[in-house]
C-alpha atoms as a PDB file:
ATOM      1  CA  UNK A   1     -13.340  72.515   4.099  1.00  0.00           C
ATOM      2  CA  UNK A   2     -13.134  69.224   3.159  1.00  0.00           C
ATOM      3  CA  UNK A   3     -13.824  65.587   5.369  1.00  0.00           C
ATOM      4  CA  UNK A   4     -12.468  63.616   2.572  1.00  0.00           C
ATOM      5  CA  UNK A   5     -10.058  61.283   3.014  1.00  0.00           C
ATOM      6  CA  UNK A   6      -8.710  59.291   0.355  1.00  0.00           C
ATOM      7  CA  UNK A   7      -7.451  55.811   0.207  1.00  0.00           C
ATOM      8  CA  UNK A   8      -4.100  55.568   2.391  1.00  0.00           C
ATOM      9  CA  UNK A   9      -4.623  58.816   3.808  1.00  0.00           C
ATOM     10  CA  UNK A  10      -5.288  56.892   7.177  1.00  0.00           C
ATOM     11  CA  UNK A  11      -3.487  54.326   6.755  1.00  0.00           C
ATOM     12  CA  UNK A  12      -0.829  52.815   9.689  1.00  0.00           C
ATOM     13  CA  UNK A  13       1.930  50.497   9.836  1.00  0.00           C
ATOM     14  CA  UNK A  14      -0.736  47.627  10.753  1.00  0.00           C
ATOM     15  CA  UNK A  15      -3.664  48.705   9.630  1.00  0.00           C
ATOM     16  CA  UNK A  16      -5.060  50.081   5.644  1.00  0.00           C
ATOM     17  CA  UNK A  17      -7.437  52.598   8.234  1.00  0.00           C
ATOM     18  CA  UNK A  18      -7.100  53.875  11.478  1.00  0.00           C
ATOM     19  CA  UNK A  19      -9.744  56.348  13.017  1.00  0.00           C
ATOM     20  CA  UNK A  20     -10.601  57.226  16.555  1.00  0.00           C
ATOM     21  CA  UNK A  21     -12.670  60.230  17.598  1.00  0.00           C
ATOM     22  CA  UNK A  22      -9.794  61.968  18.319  1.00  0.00           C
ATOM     23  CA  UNK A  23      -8.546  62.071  14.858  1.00  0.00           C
ATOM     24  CA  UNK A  24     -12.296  62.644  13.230  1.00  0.00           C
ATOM     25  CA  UNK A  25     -12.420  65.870  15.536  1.00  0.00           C
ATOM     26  CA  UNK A  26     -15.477  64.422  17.210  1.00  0.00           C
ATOM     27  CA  UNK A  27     -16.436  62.164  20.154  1.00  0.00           C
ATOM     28  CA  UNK A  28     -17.591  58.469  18.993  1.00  0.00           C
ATOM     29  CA  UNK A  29     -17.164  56.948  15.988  1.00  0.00           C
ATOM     30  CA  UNK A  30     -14.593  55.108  14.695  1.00  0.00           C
ATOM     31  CA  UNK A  31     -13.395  52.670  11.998  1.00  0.00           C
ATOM     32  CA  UNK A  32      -9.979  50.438  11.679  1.00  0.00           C
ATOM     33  CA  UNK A  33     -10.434  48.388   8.352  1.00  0.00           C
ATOM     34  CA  UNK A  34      -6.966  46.056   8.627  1.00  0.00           C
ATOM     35  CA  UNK A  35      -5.723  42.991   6.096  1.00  0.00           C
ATOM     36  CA  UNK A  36      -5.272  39.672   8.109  1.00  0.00           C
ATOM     37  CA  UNK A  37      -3.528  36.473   6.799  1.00  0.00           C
ATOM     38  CA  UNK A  38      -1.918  33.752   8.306  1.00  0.00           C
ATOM     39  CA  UNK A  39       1.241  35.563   9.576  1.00  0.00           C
ATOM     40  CA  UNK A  40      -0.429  38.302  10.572  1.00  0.00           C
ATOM     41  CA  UNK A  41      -3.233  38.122  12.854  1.00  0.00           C
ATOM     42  CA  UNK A  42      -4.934  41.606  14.256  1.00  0.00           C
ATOM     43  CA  UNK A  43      -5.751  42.157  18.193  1.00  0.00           C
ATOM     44  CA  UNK A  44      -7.094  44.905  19.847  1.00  0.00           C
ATOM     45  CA  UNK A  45      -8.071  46.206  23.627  1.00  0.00           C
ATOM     46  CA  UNK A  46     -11.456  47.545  23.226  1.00  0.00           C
ATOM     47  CA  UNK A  47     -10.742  50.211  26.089  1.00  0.00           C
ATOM     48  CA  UNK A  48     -13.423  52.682  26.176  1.00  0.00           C
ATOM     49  CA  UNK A  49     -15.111  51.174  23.344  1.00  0.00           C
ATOM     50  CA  UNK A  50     -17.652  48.554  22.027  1.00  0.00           C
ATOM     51  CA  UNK A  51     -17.312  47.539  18.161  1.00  0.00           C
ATOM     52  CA  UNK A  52     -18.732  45.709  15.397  1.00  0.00           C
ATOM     53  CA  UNK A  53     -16.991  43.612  13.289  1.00  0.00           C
ATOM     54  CA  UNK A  54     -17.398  42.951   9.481  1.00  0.00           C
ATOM     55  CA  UNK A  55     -15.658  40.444   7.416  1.00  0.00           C
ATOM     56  CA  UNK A  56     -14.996  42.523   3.638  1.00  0.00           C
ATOM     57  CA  UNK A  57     -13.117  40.132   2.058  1.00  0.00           C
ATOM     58  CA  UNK A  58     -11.964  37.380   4.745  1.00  0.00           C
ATOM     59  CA  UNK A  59     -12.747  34.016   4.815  1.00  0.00           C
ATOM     60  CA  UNK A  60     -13.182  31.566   7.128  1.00  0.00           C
ATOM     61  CA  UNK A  61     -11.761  33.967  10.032  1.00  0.00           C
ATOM     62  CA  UNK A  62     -11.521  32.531  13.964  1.00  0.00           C
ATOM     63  CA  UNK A  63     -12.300  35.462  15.796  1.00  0.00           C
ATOM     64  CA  UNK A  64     -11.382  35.107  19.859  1.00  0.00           C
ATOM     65  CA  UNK A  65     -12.901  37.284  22.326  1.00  0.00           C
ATOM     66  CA  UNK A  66     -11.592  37.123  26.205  1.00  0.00           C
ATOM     67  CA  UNK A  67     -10.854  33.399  25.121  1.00  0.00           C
ATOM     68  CA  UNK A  68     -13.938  32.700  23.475  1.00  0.00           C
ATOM     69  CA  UNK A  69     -13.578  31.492  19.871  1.00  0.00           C
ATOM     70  CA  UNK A  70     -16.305  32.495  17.519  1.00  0.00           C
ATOM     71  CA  UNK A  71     -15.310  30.916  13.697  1.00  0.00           C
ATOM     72  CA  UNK A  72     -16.627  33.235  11.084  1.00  0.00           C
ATOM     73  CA  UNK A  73     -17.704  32.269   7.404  1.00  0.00           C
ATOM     74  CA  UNK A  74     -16.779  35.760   5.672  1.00  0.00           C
ATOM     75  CA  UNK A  75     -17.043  36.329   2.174  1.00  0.00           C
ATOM     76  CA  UNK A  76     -14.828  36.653  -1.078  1.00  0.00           C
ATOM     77  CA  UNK A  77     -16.174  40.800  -1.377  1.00  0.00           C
ATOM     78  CA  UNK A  78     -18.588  43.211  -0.737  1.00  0.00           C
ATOM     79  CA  UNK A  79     -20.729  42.437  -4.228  1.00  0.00           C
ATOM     80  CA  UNK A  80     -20.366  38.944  -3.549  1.00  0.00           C
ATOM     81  CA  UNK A  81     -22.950  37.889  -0.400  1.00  0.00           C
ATOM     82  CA  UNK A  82     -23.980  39.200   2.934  1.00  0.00           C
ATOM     83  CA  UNK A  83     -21.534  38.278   5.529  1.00  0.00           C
ATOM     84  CA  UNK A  84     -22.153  37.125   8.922  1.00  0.00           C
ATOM     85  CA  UNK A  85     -20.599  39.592  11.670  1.00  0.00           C
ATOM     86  CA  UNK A  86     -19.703  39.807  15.840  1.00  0.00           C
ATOM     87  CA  UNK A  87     -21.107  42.451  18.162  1.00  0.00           C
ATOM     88  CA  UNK A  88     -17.727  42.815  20.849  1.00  0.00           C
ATOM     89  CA  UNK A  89     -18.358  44.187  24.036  1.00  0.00           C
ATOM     90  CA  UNK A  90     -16.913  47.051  26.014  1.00  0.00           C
ATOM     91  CA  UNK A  91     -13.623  46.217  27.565  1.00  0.00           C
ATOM     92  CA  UNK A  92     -12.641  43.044  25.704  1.00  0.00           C
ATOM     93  CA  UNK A  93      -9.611  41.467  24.084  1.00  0.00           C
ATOM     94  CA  UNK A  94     -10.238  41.143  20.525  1.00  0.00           C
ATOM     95  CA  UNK A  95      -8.288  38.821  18.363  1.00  0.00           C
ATOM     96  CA  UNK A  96      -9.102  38.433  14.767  1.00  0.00           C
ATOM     97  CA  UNK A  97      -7.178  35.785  12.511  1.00  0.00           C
ATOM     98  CA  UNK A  98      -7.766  34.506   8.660  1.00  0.00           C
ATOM     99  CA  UNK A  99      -5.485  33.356   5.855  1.00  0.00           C
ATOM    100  CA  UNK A 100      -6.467  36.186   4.320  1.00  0.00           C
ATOM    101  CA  UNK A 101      -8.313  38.928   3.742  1.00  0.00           C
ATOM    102  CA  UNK A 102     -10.272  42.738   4.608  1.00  0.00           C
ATOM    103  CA  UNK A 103     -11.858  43.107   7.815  1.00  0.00           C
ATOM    104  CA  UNK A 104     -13.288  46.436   8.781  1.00  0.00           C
ATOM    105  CA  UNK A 105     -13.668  46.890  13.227  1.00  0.00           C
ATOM    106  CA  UNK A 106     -16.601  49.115  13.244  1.00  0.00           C
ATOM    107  CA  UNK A 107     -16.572  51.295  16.647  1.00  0.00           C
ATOM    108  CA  UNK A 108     -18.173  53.522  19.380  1.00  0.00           C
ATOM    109  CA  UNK A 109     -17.297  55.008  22.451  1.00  0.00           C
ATOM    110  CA  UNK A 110     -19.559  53.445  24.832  1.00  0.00           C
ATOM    111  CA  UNK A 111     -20.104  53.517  28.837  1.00  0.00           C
ATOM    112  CA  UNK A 112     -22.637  50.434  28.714  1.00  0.00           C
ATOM    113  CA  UNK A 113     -21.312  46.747  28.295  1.00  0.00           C
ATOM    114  CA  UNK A 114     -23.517  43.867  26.408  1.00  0.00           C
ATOM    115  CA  UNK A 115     -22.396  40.569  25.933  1.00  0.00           C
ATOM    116  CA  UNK A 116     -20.681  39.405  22.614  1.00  0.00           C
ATOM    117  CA  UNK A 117     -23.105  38.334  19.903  1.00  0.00           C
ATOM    118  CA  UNK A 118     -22.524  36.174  16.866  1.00  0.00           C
ATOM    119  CA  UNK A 119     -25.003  37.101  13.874  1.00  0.00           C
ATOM    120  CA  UNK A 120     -25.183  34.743  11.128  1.00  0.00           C
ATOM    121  CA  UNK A 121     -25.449  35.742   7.195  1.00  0.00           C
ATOM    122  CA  UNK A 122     -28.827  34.499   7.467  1.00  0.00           C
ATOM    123  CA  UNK A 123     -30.023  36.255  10.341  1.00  0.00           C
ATOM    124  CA  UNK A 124     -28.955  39.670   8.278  1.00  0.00           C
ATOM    125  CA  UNK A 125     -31.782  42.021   7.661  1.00  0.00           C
ATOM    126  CA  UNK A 126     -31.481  43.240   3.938  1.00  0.00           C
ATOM    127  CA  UNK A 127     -34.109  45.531   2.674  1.00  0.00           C
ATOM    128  CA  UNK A 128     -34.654  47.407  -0.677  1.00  0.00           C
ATOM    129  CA  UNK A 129     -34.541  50.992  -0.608  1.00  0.00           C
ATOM    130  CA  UNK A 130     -35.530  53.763  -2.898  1.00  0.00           C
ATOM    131  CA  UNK A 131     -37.155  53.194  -6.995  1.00  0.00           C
ATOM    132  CA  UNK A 132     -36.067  54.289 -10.002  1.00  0.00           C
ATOM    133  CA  UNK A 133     -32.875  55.201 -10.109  1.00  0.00           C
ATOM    134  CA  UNK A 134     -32.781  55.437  -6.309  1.00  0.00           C
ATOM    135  CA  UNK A 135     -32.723  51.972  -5.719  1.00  0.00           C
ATOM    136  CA  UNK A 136     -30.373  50.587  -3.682  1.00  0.00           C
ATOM    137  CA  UNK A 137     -29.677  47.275  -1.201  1.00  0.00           C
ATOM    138  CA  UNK A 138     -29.438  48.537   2.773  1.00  0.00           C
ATOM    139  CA  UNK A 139     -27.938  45.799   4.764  1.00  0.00           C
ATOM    140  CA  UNK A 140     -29.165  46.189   8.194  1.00  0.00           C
ATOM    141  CA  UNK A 141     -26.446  44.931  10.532  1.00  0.00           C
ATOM    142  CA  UNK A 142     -26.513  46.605  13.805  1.00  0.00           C
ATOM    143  CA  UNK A 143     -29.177  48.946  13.802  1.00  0.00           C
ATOM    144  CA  UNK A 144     -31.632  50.053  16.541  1.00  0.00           C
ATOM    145  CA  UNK A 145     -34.533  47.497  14.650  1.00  0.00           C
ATOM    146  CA  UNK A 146     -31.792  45.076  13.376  1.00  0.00           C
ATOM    147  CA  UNK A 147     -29.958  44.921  16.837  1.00  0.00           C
ATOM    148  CA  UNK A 148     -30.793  45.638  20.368  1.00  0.00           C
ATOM    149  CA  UNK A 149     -28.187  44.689  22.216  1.00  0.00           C
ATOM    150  CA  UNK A 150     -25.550  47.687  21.975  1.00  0.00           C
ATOM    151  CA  UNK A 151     -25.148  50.754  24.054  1.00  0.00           C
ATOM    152  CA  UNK A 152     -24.004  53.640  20.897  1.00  0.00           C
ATOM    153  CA  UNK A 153     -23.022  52.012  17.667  1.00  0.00           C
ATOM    154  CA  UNK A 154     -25.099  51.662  14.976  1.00  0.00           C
ATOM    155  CA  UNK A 155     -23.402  49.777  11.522  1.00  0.00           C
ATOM    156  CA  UNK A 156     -25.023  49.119   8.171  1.00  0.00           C
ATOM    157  CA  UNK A 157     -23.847  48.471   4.490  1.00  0.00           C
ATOM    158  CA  UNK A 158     -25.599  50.027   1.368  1.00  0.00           C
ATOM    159  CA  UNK A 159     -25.126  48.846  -2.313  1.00  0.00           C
ATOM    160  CA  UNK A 160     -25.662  50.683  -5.427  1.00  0.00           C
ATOM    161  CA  UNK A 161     -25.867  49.529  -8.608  1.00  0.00           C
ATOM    162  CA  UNK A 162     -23.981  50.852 -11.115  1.00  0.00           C
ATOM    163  CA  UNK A 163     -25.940  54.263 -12.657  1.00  0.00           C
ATOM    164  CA  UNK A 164     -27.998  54.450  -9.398  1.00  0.00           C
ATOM    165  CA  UNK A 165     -27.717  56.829  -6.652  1.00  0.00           C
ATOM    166  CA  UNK A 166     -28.474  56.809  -2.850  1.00  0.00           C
ATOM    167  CA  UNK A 167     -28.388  58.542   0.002  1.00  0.00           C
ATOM    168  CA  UNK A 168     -31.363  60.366  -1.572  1.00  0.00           C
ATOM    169  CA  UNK A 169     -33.023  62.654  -0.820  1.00  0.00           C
ATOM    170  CA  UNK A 170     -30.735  64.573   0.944  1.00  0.00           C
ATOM    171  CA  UNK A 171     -30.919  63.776   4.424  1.00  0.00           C
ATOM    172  CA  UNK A 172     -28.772  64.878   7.859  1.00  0.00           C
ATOM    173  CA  UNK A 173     -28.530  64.109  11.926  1.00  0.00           C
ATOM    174  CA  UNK A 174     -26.841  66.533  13.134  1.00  0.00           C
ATOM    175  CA  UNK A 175     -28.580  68.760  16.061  1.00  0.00           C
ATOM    176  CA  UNK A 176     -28.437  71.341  14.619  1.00  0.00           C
ATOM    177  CA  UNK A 177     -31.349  73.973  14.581  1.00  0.00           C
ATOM    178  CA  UNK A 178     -34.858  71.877  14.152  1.00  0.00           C
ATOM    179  CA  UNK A 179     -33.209  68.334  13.610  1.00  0.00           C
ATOM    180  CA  UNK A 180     -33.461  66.780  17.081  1.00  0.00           C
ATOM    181  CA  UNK A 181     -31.387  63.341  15.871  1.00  0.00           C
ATOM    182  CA  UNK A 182     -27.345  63.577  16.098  1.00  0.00           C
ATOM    183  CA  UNK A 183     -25.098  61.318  14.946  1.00  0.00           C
ATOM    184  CA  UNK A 184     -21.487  61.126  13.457  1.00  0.00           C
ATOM    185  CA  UNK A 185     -21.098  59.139  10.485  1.00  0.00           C
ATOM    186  CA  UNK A 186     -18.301  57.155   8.485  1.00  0.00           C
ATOM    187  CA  UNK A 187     -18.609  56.430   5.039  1.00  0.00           C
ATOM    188  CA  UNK A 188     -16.009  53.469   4.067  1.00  0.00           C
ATOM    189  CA  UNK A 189     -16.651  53.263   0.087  1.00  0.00           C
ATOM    190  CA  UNK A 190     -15.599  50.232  -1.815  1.00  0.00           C
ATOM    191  CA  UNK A 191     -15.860  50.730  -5.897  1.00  0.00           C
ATOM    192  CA  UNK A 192     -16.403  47.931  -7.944  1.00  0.00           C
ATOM    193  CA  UNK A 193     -16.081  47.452 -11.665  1.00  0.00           C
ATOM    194  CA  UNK A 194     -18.661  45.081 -13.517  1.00  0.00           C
ATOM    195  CA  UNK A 195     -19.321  42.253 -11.887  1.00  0.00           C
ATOM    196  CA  UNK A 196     -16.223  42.174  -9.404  1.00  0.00           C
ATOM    197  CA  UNK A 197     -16.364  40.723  -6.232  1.00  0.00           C
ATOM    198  CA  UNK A 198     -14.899  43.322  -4.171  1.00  0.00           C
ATOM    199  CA  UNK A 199     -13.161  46.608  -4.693  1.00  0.00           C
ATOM    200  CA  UNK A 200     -11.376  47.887  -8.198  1.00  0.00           C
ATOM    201  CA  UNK A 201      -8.489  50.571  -8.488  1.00  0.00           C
ATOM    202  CA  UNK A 202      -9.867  51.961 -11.134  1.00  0.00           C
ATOM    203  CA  UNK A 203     -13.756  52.427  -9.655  1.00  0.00           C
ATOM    204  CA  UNK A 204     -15.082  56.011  -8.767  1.00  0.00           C
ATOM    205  CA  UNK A 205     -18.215  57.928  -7.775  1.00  0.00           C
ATOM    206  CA  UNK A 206     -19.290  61.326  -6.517  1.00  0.00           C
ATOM    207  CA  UNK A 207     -20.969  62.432  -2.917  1.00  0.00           C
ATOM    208  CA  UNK A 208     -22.117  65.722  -2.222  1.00  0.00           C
ATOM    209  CA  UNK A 209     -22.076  67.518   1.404  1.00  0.00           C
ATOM    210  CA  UNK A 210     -23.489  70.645   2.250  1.00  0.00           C
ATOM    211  CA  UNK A 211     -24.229  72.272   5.837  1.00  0.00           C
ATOM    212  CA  UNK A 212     -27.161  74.351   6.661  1.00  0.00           C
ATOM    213  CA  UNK A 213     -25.148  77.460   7.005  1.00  0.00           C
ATOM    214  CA  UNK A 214     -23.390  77.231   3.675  1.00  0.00           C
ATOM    215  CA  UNK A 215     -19.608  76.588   5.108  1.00  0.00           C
ATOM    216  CA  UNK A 216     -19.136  73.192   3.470  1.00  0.00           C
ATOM    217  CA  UNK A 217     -20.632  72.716   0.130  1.00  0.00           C
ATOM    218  CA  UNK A 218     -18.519  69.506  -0.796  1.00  0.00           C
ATOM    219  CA  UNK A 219     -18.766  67.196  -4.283  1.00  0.00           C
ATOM    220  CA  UNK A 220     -16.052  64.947  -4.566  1.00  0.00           C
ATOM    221  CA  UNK A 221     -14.980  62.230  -6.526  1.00  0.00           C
ATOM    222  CA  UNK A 222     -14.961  58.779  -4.319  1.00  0.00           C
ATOM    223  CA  UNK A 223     -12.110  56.077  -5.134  1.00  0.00           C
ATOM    224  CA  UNK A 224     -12.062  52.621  -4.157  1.00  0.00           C
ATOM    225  CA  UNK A 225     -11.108  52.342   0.005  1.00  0.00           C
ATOM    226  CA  UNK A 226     -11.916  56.291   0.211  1.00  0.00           C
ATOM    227  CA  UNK A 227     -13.581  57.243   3.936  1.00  0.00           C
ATOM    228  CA  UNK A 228     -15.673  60.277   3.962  1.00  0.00           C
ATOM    229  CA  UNK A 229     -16.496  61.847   7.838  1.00  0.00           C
ATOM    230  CA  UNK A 230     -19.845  63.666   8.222  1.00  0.00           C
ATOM    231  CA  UNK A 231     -20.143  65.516  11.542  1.00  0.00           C
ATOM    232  CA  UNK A 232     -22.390  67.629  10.445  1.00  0.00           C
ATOM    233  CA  UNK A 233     -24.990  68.952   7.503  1.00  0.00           C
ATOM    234  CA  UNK A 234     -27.345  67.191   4.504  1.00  0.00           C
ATOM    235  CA  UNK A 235     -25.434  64.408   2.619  1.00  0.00           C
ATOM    236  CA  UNK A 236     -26.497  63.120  -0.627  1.00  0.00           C
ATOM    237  CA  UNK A 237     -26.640  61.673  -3.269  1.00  0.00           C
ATOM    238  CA  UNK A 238     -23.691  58.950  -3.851  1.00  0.00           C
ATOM    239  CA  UNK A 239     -23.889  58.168  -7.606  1.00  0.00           C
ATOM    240  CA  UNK A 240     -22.303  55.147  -9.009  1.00  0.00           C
ATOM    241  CA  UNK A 241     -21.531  55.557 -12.230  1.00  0.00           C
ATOM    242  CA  UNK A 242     -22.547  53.118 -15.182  1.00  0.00           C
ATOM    243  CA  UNK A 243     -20.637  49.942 -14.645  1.00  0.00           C
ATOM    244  CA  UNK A 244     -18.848  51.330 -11.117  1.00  0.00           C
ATOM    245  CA  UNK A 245     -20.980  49.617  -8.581  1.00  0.00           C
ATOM    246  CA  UNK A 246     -20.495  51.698  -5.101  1.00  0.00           C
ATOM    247  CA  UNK A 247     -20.414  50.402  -1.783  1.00  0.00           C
ATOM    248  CA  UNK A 248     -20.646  51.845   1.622  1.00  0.00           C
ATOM    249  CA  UNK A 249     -20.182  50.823   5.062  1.00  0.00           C
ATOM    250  CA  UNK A 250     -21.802  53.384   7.766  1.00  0.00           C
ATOM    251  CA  UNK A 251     -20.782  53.546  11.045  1.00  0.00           C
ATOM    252  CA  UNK A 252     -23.018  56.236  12.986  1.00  0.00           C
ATOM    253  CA  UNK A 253     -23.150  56.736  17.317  1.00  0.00           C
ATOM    254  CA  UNK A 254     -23.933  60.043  19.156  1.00  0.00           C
ATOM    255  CA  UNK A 255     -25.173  61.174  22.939  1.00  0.00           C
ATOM    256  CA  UNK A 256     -28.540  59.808  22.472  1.00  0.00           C
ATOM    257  CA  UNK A 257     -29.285  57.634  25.587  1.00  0.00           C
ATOM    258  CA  UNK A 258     -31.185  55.410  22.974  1.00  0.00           C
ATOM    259  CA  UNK A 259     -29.848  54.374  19.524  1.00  0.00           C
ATOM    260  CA  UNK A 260     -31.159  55.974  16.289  1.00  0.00           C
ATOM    261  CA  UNK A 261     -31.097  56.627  12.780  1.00  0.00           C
ATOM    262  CA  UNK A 262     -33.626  58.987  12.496  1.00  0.00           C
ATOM    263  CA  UNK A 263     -32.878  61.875  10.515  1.00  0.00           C
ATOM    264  CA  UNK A 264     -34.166  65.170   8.337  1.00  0.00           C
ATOM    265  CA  UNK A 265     -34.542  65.521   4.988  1.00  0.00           C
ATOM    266  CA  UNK A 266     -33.678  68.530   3.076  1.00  0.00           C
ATOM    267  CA  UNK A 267     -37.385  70.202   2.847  1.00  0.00           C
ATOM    268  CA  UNK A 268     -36.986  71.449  -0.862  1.00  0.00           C
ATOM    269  CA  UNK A 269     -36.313  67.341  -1.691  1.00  0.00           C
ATOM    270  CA  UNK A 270     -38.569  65.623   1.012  1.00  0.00           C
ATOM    271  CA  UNK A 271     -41.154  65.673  -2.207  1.00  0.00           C
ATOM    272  CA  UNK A 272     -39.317  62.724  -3.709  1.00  0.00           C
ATOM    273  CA  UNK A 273     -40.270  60.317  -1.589  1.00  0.00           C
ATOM    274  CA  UNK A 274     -43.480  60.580  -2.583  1.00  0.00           C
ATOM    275  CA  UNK A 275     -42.388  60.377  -6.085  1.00  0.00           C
ATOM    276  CA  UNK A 276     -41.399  56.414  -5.319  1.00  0.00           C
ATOM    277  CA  UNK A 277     -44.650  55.268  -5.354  1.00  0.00           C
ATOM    278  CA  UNK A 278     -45.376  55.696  -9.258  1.00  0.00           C
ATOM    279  CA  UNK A 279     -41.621  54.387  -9.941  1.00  0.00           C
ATOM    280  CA  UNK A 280     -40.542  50.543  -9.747  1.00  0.00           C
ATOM    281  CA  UNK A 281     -37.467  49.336  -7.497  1.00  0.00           C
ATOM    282  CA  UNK A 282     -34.515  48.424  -9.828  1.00  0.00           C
ATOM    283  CA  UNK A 283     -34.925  44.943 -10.221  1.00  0.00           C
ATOM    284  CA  UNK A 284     -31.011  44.561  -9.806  1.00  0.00           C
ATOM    285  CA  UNK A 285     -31.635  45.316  -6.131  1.00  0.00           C
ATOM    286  CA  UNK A 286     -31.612  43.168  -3.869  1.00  0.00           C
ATOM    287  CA  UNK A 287     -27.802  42.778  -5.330  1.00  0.00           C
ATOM    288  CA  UNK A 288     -26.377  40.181  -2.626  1.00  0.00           C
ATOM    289  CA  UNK A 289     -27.772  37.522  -0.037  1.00  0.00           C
ATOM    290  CA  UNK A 290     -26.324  35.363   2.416  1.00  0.00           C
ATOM    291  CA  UNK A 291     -25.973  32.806  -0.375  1.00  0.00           C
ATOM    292  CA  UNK A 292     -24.474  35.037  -2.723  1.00  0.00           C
ATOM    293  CA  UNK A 293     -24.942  37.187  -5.591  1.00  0.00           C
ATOM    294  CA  UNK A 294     -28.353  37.076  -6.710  1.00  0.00           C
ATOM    295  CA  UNK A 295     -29.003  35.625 -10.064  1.00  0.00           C
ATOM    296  CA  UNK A 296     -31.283  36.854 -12.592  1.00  0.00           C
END
């Protein structure tokens, strides 16, 4: 068994992703990730669900919720700054338009409605994680610390440099047995090459999956605009290969009447942790800021 799914795999006639619960085979998260420009602008209903949205590679968008305008700065790509983003509430009309550009609708099935909230690029939690060769940038968008005001979605963006891993040590949420936390995640990978600003056709990775009772044990090779589904088991690491910077976007939301990403390490790796205090943090990390790329 495999939750892989490659680039255009989920593709629709409007959209370059389309993912409900329904289609994940689970009950909450969801993902579209769509290309606007100036003839074609993206709406949606957000029946039965709250959402997050995240500007990949759209500039200068003019977002309008239930006739509200919010105008949106964006950026050029995902290695190039932290982007501002919009919380949009349950029940809303959502109307996104740009000259151009990715923009990725993070999204939950919620019962709970909060107002909309703009978040600027400067307001945008970003943290170093990991040493050593586990460093990596976590952008903390909407997370239970980062962000209050949802009722199930949590959304955050991790960078790796290129010959660094993450999601390490192996961690999962699922339920099951003595992990108490349980969330469904969405991995959205971009793959960069060099110093690229965004995405590259010919970037690639690996991420290994395995459940606790031994029916998925899943490596696979990541390409650029690949989404990986984890309803269940450990999940790590992502390795970006030398000169492949990796990108993720995580999208996570479960039954929890409060919001978190807790979650259980593998016991025979919980050890490394530890480990991190005799390494150094790559100093490439923090990669991005809301001004852009950081220099060195």
């Amino acid at each position: 068994m495999s939750w892989h799914r490659p680039a255009g795999a989920l593709s629709t006639r409007d959209t370059l992703i389309s993912l409900d619960p329904a289609a994940a085979g689970w009950t909450y998260s969801g993902i579209e990730v769509f290309e606007v420009s100036e003839e074609t602008p993206f709406g949606r209903l957000m029946e039965g669900i709250e959402g997050v949205l995240v500007p990949l590679s759209a500039r200068d968008l003019v977002v309008t919720i239930d006739e509200v305008t919010y105008p949106m700065t964006g950026r050029v790509g995902v290695f190039d700054a932290v982007s501002d983003w919009l919380y949009i509430p349950l029940g809303s009309a959502l109307q996104v338009e740009a000259a151009a550009g990715e923009v990725a609708l993070c999204t939950a099935r919620a019962t709970n409605t909060y107002p909309a909230c703009y978040t600027p690029a400067t307001e945008v939690q970003v943290e170093v994680r990991g040493a050593g060769r586990a460093t990596r940038q976590v952008t903390n968008i909407a997370t239970p610390a980062s962000f209050a005001a949802a009722d199930r979605i949590n959304v955050c963006e991790v960078i790796t440099p290129g010959g660094n891993l993450s999601s390490w040590p192996p961690h999962r949420h699922d339920g099951i047995t003595d992990c108490p936390t349980n969330n469904e995640e969405i991995y959205y990978f971009r793959i960069g090459k060099q110093e690229s600003a965004h995405g590259d056709e010919e970037g690639q990775g690996l991420f290994h999956v395995y459940t606790v009772d031994g029916s998925v044990d899943d490596t696979v090779t990541i390409h650029d605009g690949d989404i990986y589904l984890i309803p269940q088991g450990y999940h790590g690491p992502t390795i970006a290969p030398p000169e492949y910077p990796m990108y993720f976007l995580n999208v996570l939301a479960g039954p929890a009447a409060e919001r978190t990403m807790s979650f259980c390490d593998d016991p025979a790796h919980h050890w490394i942790r530890a480990d991190w205090q005799s390494l150094e943090p790559d100093p490439r990390c923090p990669v991005t800021s809301a001004l852009g790329r950081v220099q060195r």
